[in-house]
PDB file of N, CA and C in Angstrom:
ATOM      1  N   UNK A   1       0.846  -1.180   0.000  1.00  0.00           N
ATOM      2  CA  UNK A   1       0.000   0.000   0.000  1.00  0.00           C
ATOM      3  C   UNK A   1       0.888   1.237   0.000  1.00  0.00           C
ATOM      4  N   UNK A   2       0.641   1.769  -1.548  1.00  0.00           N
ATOM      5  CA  UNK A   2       1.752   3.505  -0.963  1.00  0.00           C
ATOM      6  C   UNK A   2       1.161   4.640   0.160  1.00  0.00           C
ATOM      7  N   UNK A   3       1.920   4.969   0.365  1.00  0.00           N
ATOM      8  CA  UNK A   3       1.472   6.559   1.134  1.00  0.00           C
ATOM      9  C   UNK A   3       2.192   7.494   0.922  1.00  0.00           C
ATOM     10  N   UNK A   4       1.731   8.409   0.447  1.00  0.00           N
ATOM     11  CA  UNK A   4       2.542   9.653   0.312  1.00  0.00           C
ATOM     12  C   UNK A   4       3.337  10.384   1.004  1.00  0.00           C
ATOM     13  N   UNK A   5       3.877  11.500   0.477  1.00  0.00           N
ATOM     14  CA  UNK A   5       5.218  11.661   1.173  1.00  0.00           C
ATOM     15  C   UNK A   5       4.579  12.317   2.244  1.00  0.00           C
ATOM     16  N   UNK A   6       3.597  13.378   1.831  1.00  0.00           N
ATOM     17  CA  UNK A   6       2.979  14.519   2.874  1.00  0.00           C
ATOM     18  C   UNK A   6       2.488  13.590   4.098  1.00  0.00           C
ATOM     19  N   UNK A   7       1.868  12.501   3.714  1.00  0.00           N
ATOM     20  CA  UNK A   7       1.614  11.832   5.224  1.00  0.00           C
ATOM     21  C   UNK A   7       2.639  11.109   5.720  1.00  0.00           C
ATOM     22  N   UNK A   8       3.807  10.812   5.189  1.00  0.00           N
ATOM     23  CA  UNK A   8       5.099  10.353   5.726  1.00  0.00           C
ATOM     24  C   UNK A   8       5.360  11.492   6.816  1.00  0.00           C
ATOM     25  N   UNK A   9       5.773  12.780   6.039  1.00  0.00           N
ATOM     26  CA  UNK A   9       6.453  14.281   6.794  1.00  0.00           C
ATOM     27  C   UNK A   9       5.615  14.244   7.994  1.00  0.00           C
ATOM     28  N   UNK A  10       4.047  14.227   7.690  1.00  0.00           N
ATOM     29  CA  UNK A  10       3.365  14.346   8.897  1.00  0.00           C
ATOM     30  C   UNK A  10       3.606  13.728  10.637  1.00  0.00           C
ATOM     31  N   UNK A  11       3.794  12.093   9.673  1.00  0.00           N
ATOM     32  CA  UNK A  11       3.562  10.977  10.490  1.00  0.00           C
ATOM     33  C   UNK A  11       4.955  11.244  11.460  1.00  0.00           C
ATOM     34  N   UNK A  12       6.419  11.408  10.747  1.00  0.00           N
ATOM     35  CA  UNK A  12       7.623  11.455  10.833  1.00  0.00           C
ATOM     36  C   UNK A  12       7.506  12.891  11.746  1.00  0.00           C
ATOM     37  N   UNK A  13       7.150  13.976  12.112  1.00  0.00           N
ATOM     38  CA  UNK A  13       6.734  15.278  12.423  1.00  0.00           C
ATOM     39  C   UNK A  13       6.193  14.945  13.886  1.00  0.00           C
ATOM     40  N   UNK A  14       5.047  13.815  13.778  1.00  0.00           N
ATOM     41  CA  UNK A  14       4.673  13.957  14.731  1.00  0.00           C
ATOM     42  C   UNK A  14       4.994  12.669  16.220  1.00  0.00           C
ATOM     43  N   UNK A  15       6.137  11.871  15.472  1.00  0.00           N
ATOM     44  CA  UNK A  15       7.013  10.509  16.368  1.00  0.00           C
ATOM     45  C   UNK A  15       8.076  11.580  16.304  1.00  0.00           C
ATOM     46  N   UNK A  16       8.643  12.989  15.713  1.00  0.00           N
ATOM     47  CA  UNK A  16       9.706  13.293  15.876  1.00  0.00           C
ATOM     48  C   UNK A  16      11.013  12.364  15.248  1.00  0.00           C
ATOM     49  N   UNK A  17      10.921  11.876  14.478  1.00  0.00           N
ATOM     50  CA  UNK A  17      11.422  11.323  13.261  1.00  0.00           C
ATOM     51  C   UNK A  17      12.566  12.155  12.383  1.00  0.00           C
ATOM     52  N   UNK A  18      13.817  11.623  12.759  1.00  0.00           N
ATOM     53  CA  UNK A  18      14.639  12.427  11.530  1.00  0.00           C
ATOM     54  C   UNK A  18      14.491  11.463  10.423  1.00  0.00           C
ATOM     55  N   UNK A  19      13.911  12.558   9.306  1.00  0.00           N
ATOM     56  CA  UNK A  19      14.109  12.180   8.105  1.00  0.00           C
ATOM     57  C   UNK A  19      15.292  12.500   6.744  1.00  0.00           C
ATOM     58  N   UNK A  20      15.879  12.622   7.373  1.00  0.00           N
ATOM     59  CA  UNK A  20      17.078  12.991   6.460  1.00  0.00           C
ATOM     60  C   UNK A  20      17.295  14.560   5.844  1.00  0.00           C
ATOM     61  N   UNK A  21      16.642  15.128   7.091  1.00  0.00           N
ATOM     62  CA  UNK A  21      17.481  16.631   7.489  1.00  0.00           C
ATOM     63  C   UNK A  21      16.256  17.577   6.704  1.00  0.00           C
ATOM     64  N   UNK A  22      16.700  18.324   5.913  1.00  0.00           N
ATOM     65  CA  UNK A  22      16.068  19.865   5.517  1.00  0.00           C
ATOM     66  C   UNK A  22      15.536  19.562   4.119  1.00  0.00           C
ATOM     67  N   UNK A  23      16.459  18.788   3.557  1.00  0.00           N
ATOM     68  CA  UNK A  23      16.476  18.105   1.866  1.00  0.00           C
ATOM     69  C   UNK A  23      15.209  17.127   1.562  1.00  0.00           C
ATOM     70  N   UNK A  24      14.511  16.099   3.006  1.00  0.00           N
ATOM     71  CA  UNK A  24      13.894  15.204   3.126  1.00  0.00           C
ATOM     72  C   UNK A  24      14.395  13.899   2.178  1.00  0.00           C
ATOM     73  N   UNK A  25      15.509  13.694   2.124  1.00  0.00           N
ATOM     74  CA  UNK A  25      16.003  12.828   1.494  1.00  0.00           C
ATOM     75  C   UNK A  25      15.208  11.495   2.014  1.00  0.00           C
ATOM     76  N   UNK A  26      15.491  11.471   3.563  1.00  0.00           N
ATOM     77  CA  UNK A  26      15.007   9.855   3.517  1.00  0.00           C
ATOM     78  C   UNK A  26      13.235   9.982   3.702  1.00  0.00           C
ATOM     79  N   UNK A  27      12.203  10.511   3.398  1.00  0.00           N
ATOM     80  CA  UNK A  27      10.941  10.097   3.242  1.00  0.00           C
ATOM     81  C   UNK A  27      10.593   8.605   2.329  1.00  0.00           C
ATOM     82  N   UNK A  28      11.323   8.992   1.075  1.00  0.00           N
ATOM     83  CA  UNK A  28      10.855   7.298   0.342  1.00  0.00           C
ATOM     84  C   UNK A  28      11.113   6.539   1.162  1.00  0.00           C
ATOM     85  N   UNK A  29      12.700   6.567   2.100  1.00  0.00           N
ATOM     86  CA  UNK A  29      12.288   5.369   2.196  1.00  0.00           C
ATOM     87  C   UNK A  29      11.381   4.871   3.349  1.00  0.00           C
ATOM     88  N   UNK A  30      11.434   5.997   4.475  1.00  0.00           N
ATOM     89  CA  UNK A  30      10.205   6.034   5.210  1.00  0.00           C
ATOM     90  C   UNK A  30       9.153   5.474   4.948  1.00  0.00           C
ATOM     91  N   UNK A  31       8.912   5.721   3.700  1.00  0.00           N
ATOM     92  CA  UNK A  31       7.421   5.613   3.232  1.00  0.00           C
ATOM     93  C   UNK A  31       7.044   3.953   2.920  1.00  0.00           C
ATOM     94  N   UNK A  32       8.276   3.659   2.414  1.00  0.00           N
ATOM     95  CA  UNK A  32       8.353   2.409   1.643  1.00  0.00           C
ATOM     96  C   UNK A  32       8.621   1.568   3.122  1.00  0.00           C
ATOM     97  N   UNK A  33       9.320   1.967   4.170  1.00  0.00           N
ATOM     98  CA  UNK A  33       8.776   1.020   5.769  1.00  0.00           C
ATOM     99  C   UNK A  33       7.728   0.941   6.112  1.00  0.00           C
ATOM    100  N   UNK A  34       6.992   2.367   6.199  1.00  0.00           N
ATOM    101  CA  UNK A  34       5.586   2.345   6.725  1.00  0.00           C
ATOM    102  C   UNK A  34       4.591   1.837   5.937  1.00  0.00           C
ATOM    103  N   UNK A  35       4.663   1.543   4.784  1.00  0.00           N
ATOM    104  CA  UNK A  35       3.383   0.588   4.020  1.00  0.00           C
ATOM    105  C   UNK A  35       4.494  -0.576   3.828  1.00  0.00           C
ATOM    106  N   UNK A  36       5.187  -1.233   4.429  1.00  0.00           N
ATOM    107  CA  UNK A  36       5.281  -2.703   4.882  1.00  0.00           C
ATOM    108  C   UNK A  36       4.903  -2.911   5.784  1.00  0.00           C
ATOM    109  N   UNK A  37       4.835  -2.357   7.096  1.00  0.00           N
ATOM    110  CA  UNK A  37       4.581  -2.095   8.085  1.00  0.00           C
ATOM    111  C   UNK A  37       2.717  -2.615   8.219  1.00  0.00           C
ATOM    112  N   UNK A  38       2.330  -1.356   7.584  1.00  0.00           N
ATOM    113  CA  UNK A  38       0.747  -1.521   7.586  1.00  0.00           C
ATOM    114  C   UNK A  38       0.573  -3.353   6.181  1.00  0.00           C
ATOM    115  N   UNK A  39       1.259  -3.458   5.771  1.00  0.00           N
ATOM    116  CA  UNK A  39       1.093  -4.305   4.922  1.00  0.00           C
ATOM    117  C   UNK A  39       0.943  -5.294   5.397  1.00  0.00           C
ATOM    118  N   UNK A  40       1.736  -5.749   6.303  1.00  0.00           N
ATOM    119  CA  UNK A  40       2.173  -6.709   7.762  1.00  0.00           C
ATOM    120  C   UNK A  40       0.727  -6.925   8.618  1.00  0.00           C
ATOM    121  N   UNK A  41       0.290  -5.767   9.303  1.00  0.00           N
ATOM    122  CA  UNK A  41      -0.644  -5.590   9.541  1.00  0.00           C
ATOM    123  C   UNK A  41      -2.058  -6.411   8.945  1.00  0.00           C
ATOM    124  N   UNK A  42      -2.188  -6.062   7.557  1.00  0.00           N
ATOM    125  CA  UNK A  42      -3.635  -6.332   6.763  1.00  0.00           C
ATOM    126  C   UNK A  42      -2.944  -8.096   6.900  1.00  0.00           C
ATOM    127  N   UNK A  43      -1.823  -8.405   6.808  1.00  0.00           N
ATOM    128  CA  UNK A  43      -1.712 -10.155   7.174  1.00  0.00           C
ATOM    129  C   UNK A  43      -2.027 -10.361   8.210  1.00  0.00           C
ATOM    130  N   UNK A  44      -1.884  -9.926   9.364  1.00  0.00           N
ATOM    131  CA  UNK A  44      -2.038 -10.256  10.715  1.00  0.00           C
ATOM    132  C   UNK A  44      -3.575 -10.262  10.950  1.00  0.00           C
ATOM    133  N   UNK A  45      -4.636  -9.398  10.415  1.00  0.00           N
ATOM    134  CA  UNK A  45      -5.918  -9.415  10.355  1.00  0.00           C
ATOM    135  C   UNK A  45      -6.670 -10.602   9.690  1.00  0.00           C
ATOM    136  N   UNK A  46      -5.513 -11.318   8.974  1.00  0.00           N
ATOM    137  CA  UNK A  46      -6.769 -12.577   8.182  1.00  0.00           C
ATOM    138  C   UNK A  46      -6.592 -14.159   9.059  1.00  0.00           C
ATOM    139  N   UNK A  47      -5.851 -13.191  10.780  1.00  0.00           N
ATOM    140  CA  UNK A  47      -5.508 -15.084  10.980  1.00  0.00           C
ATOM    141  C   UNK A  47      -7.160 -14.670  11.630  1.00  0.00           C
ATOM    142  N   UNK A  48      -7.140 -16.612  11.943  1.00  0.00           N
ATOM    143  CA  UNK A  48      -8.391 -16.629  12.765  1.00  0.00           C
ATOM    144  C   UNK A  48      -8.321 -16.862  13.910  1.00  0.00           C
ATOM    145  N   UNK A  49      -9.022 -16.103  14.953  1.00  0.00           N
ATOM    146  CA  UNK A  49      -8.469 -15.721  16.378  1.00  0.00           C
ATOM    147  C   UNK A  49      -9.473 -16.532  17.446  1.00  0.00           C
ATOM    148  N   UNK A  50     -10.463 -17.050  16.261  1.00  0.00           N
ATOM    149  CA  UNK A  50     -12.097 -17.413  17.316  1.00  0.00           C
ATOM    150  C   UNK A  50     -11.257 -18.683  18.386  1.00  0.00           C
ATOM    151  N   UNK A  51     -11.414 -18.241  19.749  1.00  0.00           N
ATOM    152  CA  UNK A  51     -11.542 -19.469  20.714  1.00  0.00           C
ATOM    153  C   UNK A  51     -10.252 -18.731  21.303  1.00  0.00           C
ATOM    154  N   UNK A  52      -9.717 -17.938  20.637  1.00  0.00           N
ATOM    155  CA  UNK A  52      -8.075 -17.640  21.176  1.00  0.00           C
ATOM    156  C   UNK A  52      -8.428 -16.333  22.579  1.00  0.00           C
ATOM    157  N   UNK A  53      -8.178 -17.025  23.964  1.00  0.00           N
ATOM    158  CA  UNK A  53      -7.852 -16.076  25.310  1.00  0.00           C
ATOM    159  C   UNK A  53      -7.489 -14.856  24.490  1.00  0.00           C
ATOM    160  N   UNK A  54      -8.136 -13.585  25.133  1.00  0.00           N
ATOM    161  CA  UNK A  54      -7.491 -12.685  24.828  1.00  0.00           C
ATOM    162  C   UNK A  54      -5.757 -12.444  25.973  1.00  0.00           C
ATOM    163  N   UNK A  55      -4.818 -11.873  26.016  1.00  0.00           N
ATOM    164  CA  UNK A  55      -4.318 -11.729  26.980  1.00  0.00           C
ATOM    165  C   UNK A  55      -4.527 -10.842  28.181  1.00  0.00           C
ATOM    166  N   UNK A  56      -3.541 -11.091  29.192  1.00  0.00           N
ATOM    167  CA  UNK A  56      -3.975 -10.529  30.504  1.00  0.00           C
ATOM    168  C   UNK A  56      -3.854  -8.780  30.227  1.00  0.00           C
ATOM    169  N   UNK A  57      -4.452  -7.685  30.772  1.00  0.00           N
ATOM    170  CA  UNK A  57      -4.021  -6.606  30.761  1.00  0.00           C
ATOM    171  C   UNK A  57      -4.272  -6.077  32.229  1.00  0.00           C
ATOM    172  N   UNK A  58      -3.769  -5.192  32.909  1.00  0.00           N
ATOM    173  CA  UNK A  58      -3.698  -4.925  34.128  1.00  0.00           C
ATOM    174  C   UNK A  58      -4.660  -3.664  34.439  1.00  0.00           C
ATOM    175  N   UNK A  59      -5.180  -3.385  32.833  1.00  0.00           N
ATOM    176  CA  UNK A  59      -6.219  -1.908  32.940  1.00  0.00           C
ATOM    177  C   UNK A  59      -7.823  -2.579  33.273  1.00  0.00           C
ATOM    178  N   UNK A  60      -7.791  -4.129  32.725  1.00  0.00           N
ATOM    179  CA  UNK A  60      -8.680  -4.683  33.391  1.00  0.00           C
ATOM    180  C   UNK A  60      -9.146  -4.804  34.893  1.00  0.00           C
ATOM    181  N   UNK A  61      -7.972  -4.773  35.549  1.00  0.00           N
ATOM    182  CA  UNK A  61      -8.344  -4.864  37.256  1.00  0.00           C
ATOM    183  C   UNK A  61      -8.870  -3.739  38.133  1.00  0.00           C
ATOM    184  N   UNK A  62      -9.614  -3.595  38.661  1.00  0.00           N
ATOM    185  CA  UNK A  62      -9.538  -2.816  39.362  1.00  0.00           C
ATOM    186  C   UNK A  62      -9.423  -2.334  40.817  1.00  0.00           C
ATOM    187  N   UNK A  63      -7.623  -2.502  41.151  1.00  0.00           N
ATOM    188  CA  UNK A  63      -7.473  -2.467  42.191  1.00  0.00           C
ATOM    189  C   UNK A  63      -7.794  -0.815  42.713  1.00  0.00           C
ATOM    190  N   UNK A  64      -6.953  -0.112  42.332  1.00  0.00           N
ATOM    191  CA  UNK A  64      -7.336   1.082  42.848  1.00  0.00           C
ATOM    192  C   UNK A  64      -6.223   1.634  43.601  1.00  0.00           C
ATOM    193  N   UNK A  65      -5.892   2.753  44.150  1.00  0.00           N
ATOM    194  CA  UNK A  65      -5.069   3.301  44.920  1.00  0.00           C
ATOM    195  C   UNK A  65      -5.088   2.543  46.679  1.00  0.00           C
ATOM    196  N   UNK A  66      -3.973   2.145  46.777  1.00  0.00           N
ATOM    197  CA  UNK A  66      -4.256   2.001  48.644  1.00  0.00           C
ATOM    198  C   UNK A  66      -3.940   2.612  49.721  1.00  0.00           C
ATOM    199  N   UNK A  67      -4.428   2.150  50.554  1.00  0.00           N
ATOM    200  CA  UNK A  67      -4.491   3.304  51.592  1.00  0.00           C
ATOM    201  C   UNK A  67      -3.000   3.790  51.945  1.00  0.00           C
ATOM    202  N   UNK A  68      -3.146   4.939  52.384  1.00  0.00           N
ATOM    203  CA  UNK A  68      -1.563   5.321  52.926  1.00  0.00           C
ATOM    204  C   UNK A  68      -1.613   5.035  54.121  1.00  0.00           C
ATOM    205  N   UNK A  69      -1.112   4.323  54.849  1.00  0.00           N
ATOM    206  CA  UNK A  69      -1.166   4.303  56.039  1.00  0.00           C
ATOM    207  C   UNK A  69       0.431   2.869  56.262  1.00  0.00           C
ATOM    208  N   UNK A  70       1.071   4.164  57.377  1.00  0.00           N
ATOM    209  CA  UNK A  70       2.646   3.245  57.843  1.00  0.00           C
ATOM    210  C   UNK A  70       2.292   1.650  57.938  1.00  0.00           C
ATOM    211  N   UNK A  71       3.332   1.079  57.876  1.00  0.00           N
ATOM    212  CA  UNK A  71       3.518  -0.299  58.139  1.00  0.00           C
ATOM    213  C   UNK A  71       4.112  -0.454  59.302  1.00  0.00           C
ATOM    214  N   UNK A  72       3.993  -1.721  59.651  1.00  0.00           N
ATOM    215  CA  UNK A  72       5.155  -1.814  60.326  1.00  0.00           C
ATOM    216  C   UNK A  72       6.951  -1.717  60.105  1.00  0.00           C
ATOM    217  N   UNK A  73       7.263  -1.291  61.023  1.00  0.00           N
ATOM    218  CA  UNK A  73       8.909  -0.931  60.759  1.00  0.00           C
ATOM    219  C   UNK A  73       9.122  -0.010  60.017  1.00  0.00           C
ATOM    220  N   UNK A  74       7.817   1.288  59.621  1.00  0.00           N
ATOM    221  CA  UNK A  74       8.065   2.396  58.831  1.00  0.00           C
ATOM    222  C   UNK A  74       8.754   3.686  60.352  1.00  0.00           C
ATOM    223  N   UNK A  75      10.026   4.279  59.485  1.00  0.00           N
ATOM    224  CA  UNK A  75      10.980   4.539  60.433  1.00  0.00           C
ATOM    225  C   UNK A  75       9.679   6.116  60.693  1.00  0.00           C
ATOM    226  N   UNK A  76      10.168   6.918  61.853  1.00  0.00           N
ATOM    227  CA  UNK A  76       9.482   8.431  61.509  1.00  0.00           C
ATOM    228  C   UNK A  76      10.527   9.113  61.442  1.00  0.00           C
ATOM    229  N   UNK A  77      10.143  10.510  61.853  1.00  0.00           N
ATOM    230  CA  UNK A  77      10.974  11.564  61.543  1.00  0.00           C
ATOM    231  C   UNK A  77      12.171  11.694  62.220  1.00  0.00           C
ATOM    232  N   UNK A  78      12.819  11.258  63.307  1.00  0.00           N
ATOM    233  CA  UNK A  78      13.230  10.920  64.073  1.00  0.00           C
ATOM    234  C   UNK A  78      14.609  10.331  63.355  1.00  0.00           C
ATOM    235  N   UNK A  79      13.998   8.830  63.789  1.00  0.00           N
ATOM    236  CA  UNK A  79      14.849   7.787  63.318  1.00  0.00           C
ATOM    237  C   UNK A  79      15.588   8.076  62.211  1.00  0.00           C
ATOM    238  N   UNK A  80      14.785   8.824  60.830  1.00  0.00           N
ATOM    239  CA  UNK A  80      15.864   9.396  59.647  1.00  0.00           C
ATOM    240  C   UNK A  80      16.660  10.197  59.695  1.00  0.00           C
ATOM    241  N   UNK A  81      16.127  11.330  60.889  1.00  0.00           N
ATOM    242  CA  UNK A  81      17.671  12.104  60.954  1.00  0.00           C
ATOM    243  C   UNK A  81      18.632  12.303  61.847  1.00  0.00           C
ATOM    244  N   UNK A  82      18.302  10.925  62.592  1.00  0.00           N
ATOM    245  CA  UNK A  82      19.482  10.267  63.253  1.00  0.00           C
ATOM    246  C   UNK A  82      20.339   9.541  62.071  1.00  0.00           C
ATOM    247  N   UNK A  83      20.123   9.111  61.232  1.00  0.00           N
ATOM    248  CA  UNK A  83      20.870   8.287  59.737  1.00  0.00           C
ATOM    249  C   UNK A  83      21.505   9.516  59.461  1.00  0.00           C
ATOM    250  N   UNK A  84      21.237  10.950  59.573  1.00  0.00           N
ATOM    251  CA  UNK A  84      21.910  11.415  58.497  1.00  0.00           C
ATOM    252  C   UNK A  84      23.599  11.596  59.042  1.00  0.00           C
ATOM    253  N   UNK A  85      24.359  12.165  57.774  1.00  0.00           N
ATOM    254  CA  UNK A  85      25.902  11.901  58.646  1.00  0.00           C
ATOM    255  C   UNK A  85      25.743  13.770  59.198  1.00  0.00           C
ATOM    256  N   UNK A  86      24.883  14.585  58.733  1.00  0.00           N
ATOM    257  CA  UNK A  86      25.149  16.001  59.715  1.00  0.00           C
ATOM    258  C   UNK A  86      23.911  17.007  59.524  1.00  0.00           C
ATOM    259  N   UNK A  87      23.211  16.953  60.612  1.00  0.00           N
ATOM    260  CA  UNK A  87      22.345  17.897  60.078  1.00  0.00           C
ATOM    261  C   UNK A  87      22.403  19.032  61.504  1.00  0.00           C
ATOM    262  N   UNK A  88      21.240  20.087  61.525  1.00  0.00           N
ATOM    263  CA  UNK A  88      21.074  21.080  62.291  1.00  0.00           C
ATOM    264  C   UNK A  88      19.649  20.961  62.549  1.00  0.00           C
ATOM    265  N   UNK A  89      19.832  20.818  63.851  1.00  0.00           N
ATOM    266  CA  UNK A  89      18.283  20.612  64.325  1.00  0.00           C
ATOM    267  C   UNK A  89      17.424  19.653  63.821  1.00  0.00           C
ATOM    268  N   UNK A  90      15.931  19.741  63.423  1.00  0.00           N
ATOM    269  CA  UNK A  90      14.999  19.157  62.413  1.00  0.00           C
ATOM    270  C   UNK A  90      15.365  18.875  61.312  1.00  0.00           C
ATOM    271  N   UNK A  91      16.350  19.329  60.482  1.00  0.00           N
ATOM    272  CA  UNK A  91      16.410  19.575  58.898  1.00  0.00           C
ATOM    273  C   UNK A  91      18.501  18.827  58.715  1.00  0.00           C
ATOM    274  N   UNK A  92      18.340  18.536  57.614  1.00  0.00           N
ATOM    275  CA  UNK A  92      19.303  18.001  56.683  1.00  0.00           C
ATOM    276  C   UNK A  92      19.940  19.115  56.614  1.00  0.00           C
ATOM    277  N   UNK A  93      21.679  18.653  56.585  1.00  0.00           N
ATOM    278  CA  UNK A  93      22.591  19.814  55.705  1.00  0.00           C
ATOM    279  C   UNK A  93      23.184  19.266  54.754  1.00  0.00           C
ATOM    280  N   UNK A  94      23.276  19.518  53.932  1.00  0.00           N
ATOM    281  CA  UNK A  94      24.120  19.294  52.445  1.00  0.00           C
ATOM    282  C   UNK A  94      25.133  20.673  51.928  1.00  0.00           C
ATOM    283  N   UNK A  95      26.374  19.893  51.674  1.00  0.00           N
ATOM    284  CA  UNK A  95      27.343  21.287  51.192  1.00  0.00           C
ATOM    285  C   UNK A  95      26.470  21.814  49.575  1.00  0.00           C
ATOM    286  N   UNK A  96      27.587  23.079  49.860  1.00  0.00           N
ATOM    287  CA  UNK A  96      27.427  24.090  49.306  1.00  0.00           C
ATOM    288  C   UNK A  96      27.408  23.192  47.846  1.00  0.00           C
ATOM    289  N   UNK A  97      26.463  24.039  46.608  1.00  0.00           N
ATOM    290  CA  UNK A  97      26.641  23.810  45.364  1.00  0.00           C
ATOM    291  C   UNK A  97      27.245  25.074  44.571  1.00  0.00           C
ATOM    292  N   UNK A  98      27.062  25.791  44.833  1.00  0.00           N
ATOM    293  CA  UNK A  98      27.546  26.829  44.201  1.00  0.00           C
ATOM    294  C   UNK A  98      29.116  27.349  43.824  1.00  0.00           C
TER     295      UNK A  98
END
């Protein structure tokens, strides 16, 4: 199946696609991937799928967000900035970046 170049530039434009710079040199052959591509495709549509599981997808489930709430052995505020190697008071110090 051909496709033209203008919907190549498009297609290539909008995946952000270098096509061979300012000149558009490489669109043919762009073009000539993307209708193998879809060509591939129109084969893959004539198998027969009847009886075939679809596969698992995880947008099927619906778990949902869970609760926030500590676990056990979740450290608090405390306990972390005793880990640190130097802080001041409540808060973390980190050297200078500048």
């Amino acid at each position: 199946m051909p496709i033209d170049l203008k919907t190549v530039e498009k297609i290539a434009a909008l995946a952000k696609l270098d096509h061979g710079g300012p000149d558009q040199a490489g669109l043919p052959r762009l073009a000539e991937e993307l209708a193998g591509l879809i060509d591939y495709l129109d084969i893959l549509k004539e198998l027969d799928t009847t009886g075939v599981e679809p596969l698992y997808s995880p947008l099927l489930e619906a778990a949902g967000p869970r609760p926030d709430r500590p676990g056990p052995g979740a450290a608090g505020p405390d306990e972390l900035l005793d880990l640190a190697p130097d802080r001041v008071g409540r808060f973390y110090t980190v050297p200078k970046i500048i």
